[in-house]
N, C-alpha and C. Protein backbone atom coordinates (compact mmCIF):
# COMPACT_ATOMS: atom_id res chain seq x y z
N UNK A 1 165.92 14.20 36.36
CA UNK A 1 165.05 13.05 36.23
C UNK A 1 163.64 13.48 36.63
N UNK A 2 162.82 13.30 35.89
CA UNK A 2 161.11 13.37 35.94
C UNK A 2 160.60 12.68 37.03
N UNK A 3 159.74 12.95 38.23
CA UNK A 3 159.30 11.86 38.55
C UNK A 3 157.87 11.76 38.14
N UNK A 4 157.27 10.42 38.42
CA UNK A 4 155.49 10.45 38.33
C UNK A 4 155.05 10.58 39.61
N UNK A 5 154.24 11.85 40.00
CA UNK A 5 153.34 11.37 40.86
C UNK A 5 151.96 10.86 40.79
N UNK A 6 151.15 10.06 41.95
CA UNK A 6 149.93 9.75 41.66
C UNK A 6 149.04 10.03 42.81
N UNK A 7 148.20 10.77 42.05
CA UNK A 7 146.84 11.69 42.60
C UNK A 7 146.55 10.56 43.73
N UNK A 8 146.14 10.90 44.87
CA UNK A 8 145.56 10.10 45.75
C UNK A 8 144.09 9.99 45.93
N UNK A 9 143.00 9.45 45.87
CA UNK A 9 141.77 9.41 46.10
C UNK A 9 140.72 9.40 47.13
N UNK A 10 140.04 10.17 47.04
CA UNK A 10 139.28 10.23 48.56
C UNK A 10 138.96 8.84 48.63
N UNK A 11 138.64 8.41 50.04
CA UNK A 11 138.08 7.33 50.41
C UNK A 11 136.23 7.70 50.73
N UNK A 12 135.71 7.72 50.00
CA UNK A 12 134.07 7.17 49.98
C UNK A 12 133.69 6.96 51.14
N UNK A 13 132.72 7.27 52.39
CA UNK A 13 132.67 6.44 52.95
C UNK A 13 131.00 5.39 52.68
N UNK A 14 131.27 4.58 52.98
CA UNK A 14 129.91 3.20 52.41
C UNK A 14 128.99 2.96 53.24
N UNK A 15 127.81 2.89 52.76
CA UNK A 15 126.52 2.67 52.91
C UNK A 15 126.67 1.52 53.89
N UNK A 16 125.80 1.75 54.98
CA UNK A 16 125.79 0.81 56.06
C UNK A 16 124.99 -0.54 55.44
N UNK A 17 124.72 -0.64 54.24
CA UNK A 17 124.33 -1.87 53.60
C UNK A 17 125.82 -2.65 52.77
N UNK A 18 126.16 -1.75 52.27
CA UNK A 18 127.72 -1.86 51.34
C UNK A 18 128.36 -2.78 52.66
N UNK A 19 128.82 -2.00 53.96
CA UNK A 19 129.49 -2.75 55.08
C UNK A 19 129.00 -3.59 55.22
N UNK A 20 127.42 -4.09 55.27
CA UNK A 20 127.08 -5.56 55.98
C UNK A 20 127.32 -6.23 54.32
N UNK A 21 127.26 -6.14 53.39
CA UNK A 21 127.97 -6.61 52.38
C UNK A 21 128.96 -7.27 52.39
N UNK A 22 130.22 -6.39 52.56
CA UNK A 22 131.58 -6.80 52.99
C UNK A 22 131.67 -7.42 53.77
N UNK A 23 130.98 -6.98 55.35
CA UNK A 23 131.17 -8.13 56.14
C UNK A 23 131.13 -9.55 55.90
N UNK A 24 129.92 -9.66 55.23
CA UNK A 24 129.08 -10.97 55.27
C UNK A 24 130.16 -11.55 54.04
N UNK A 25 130.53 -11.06 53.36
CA UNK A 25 131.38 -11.56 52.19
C UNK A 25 132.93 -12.30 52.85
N UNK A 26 133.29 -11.05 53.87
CA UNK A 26 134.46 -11.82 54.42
C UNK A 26 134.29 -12.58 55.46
N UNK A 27 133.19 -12.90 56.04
CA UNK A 27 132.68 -14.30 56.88
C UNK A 27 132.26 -15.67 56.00
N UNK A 28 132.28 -15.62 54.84
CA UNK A 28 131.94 -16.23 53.83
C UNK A 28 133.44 -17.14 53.32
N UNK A 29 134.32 -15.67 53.06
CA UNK A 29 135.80 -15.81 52.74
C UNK A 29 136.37 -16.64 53.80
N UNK A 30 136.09 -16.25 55.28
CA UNK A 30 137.38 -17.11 56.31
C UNK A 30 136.67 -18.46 56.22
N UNK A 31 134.92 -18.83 56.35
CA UNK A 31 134.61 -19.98 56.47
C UNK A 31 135.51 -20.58 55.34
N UNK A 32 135.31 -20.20 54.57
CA UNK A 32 135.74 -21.02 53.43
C UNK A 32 137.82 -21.45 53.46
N UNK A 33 138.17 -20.25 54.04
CA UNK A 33 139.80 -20.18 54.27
C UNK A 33 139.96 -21.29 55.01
N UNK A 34 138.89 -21.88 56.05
CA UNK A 34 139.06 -22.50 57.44
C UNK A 34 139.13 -24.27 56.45
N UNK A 35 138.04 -24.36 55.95
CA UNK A 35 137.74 -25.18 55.72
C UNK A 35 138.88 -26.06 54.69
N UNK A 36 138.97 -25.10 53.69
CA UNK A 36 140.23 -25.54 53.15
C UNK A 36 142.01 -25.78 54.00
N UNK A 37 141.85 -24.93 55.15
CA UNK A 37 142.90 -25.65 55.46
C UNK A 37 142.61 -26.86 56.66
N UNK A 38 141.80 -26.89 56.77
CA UNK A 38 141.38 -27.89 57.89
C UNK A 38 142.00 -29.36 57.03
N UNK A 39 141.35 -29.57 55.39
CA UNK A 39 141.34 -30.38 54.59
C UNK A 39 143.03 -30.36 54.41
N UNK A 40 144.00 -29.56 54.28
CA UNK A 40 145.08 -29.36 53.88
C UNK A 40 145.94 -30.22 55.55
N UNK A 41 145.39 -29.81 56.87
CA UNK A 41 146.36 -30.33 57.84
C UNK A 41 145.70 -31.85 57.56
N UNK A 42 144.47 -32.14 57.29
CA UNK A 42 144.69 -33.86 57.24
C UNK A 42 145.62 -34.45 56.52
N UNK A 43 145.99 -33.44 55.43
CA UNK A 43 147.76 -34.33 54.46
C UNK A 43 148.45 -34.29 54.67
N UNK A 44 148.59 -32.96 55.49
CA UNK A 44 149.91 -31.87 55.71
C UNK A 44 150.62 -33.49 56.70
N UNK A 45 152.18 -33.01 56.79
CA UNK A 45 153.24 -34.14 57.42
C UNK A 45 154.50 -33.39 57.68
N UNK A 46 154.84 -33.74 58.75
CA UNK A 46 155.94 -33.08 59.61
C UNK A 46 155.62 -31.72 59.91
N UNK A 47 156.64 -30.92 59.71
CA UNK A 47 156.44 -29.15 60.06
C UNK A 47 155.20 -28.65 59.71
N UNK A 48 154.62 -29.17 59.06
CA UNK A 48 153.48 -28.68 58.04
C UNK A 48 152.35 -28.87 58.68
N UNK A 49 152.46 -29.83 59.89
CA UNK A 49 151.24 -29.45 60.21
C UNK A 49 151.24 -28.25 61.55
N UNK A 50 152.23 -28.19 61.95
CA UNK A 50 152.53 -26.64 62.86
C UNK A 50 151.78 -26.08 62.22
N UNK A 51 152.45 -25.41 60.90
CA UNK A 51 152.16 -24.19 60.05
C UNK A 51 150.23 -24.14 59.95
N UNK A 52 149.71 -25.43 59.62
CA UNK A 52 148.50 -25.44 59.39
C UNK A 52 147.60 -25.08 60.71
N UNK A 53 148.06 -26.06 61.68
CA UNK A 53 147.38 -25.29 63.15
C UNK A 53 147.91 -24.28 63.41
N UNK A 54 148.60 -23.04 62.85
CA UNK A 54 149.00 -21.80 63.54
C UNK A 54 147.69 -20.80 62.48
N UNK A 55 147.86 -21.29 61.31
CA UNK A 55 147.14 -20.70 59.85
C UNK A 55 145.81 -21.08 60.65
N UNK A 56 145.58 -22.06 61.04
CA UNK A 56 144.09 -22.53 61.78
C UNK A 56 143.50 -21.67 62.84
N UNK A 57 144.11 -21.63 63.90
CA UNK A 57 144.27 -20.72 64.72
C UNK A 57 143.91 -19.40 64.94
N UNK A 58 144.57 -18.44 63.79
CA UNK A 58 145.09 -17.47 63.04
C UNK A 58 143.07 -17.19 62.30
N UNK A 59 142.57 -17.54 61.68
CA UNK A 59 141.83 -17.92 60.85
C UNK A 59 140.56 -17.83 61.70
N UNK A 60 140.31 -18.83 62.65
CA UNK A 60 139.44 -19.00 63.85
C UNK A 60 139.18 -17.40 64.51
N UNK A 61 140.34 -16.96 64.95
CA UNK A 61 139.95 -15.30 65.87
C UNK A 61 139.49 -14.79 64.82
N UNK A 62 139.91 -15.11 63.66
CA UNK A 62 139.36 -13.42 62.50
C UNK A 62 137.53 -13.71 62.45
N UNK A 63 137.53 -15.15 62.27
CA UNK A 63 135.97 -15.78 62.01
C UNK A 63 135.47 -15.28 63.09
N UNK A 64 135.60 -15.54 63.87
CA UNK A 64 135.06 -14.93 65.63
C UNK A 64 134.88 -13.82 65.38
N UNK A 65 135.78 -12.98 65.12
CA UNK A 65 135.68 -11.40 65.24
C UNK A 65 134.65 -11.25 64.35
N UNK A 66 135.02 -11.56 62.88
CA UNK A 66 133.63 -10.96 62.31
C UNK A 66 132.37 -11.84 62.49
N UNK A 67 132.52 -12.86 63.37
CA UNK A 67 131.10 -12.99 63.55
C UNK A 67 130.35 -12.48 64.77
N UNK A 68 131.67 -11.66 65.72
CA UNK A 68 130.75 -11.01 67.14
C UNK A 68 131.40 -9.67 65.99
N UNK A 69 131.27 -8.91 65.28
CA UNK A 69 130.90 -7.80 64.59
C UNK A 69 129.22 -7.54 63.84
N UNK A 70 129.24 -8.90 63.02
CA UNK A 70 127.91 -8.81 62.63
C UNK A 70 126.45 -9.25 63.47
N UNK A 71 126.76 -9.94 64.61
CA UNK A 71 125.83 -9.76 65.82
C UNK A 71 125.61 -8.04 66.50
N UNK A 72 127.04 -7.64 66.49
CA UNK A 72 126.76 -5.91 66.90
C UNK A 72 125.46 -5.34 65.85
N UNK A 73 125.71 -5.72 64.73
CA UNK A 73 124.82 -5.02 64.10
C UNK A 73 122.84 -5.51 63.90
């Protein structure tokens, strides 16, 4: 039996503009993650709203983090 392998690719590393890019893109992404579930536990009913304040929670440290990341910079 043949197998396929696949070439692996260097990883690039990115322009300290590219990173505040990304950053700012995924502080953009959680606001927006937050917000939508914030809107989701006002419907949410029974178990569901656990799940939403844990997802809430969960959501909050990452926002934090990248927002005491992009103050480092």
């Amino acid at each position: 039996m043949k197998e396929d392998f696949v070439k692996e690719t260097k990883i690039v590393d990115q322009s300290k503009k590219d990173k505040e890019e990304e950053l700012l893109k995924s502080i953009k992404n959680s606001k927006n993650n937050l917000l939508n579930m914030y809107n989701n536990l006002n419907l949410a009913e029974g178990e569901l709203v656990d799940y939403y304040i844990y997802r809430i929670k969960a959501e909050e440290a990452k926002y934090d983090y990248l927002i005491k990341k992009m103050k480092e910079k």
